[in-house]
C-alpha atoms as a PDB file:
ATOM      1  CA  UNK A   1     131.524 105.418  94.135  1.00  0.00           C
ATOM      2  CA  UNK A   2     131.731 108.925  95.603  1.00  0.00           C
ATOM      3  CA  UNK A   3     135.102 109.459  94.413  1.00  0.00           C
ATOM      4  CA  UNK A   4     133.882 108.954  90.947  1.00  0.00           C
ATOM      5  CA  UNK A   5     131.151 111.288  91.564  1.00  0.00           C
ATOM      6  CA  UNK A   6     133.164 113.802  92.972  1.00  0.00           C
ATOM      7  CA  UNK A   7     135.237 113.853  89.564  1.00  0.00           C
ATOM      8  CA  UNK A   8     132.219 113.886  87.787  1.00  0.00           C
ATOM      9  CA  UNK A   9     131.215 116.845  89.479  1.00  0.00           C
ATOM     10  CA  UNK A  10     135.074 118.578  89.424  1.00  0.00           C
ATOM     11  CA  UNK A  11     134.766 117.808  85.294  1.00  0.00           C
ATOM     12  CA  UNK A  12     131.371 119.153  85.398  1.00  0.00           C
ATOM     13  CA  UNK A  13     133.417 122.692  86.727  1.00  0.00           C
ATOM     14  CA  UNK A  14     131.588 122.776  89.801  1.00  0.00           C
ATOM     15  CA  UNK A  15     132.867 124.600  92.319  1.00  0.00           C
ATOM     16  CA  UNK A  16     135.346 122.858  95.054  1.00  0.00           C
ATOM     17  CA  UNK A  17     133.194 124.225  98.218  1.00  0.00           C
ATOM     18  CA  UNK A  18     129.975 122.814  96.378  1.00  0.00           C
ATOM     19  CA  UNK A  19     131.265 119.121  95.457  1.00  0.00           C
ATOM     20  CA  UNK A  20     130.618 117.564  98.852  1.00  0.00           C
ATOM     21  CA  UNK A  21     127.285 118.407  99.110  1.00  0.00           C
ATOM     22  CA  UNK A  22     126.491 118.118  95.350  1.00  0.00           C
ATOM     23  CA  UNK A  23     128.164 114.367  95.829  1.00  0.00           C
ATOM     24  CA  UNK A  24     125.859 113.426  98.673  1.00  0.00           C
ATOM     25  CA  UNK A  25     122.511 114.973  96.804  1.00  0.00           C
ATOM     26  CA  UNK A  26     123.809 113.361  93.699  1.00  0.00           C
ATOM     27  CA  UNK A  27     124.251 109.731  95.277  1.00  0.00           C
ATOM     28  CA  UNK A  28     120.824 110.441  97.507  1.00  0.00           C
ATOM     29  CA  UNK A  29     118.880 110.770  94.382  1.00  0.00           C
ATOM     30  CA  UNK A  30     120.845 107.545  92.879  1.00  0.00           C
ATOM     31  CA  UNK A  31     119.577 105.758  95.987  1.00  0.00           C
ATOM     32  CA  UNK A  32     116.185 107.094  96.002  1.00  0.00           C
ATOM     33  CA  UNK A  33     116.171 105.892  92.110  1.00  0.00           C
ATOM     34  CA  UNK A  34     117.473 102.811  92.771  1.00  0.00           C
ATOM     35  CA  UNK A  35     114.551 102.063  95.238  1.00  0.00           C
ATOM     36  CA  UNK A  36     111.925 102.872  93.334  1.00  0.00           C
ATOM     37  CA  UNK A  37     113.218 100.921  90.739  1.00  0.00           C
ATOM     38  CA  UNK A  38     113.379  97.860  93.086  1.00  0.00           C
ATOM     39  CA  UNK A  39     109.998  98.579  94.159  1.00  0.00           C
ATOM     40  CA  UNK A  40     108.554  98.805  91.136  1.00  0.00           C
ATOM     41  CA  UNK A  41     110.383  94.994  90.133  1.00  0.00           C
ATOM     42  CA  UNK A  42     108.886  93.579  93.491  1.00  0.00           C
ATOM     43  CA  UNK A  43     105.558  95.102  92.807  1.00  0.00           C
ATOM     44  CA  UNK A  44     105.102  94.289  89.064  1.00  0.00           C
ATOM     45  CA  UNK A  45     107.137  91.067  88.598  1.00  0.00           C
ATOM     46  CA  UNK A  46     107.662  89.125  91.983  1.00  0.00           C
ATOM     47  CA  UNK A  47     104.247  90.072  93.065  1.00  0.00           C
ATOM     48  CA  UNK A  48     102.427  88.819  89.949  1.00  0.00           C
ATOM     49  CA  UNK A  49     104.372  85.348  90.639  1.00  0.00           C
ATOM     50  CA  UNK A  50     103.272  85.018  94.459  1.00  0.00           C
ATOM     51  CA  UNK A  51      99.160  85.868  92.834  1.00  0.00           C
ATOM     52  CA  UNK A  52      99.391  82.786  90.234  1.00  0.00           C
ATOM     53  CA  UNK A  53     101.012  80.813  93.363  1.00  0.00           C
ATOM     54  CA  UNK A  54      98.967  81.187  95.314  1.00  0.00           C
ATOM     55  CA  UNK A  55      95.892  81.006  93.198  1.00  0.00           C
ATOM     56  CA  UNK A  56      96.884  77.866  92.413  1.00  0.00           C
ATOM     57  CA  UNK A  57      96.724  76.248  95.965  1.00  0.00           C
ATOM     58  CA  UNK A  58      94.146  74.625  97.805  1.00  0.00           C
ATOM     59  CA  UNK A  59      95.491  76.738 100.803  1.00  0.00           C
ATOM     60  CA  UNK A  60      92.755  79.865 102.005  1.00  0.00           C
ATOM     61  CA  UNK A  61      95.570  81.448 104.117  1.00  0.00           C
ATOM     62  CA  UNK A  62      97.165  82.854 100.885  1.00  0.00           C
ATOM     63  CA  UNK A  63      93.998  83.793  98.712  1.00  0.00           C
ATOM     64  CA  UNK A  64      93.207  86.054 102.189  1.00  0.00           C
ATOM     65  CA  UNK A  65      96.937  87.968 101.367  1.00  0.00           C
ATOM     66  CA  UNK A  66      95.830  88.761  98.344  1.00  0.00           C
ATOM     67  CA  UNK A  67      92.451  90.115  98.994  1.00  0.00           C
ATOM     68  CA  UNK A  68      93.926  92.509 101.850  1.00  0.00           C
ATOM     69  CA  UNK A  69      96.711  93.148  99.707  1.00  0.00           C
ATOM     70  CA  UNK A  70      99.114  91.928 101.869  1.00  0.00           C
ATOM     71  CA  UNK A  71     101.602  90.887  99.751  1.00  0.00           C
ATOM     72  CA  UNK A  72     101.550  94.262  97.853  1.00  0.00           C
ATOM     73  CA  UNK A  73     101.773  96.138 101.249  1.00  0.00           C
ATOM     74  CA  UNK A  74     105.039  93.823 101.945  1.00  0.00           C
ATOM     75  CA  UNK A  75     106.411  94.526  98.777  1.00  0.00           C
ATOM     76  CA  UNK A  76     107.843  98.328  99.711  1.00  0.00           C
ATOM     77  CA  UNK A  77     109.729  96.922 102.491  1.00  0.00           C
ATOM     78  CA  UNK A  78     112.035  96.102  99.901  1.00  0.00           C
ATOM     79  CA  UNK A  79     112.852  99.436  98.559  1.00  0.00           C
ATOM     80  CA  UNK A  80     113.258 100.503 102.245  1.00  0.00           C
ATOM     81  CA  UNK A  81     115.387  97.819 102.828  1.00  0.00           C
ATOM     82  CA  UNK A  82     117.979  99.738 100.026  1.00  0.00           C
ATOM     83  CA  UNK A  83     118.027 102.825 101.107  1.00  0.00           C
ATOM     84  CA  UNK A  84     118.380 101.361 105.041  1.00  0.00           C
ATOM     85  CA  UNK A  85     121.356  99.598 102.977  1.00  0.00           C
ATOM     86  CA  UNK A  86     122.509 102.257 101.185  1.00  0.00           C
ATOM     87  CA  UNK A  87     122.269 105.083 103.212  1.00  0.00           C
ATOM     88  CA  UNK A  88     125.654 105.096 105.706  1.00  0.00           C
ATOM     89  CA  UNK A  89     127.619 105.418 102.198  1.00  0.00           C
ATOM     90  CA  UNK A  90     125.776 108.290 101.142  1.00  0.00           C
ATOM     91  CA  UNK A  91     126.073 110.298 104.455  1.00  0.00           C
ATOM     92  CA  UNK A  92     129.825 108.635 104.904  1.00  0.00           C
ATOM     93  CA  UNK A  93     131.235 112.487 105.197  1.00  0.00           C
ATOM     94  CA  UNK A  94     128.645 113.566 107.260  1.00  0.00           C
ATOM     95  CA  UNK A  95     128.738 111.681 110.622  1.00  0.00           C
ATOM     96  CA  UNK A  96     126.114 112.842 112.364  1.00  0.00           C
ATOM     97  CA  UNK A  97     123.440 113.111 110.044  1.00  0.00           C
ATOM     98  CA  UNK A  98     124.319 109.485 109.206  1.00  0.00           C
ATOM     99  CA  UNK A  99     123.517 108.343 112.797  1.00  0.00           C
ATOM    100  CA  UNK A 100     120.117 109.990 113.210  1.00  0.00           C
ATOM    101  CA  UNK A 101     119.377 108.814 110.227  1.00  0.00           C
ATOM    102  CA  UNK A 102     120.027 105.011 111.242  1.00  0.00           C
ATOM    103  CA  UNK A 103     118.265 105.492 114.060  1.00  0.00           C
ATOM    104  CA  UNK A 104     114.683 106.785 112.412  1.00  0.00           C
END
């Protein structure tokens, strides 16, 4: 993937000292888009399926999630879980800033 971004960029006529860093801002942002995106799935889809669920047991346990938004709150872990995922292939050339960020 950052190969093909890096030729993207070289097409684009960007300049050879700029293309790392342009490639790791470009996939950051693709990563950062790609959570939101799975965010927004969880939140609006998945999340609407767990509320008729659990509306329709006799169970209190699960009406209480939903009051305290539980479920909702749960939901972003998802996203996070991505860009956890995602990020060591972003920062791949940069070694260092890859490892602090794995350890925030």
């Amino acid at each position: 993937m950052r190969e093909t971004v890096e030729q993207w960029l070289r097409l684009a006529g960007l300049k050879e000292s700029a293309i790392e860093a342009s490639t790791t801002l470009v996939l950051l942002c693709a990563v950062l888009a790609l959570a939101w995106v799975v965010d927004f799935v969880v939140r609006k889809i998945l999340l609407r399926f767990a509320a008729v669920l659990a509306k329709r047991t006799r169970s209190q346990w699960d009406d209480r999630f939903l009051e305290h938004r539980a479920f909702h709150r749960g939901a972003h872990i998802v996203g996070a879980l991505v860009v956890y995922a995602l990020v060591p292939a972003v920062f791949a050339n940069w070694p260092t800033l890859n490892a602090i960020i794995r350890n925030v």
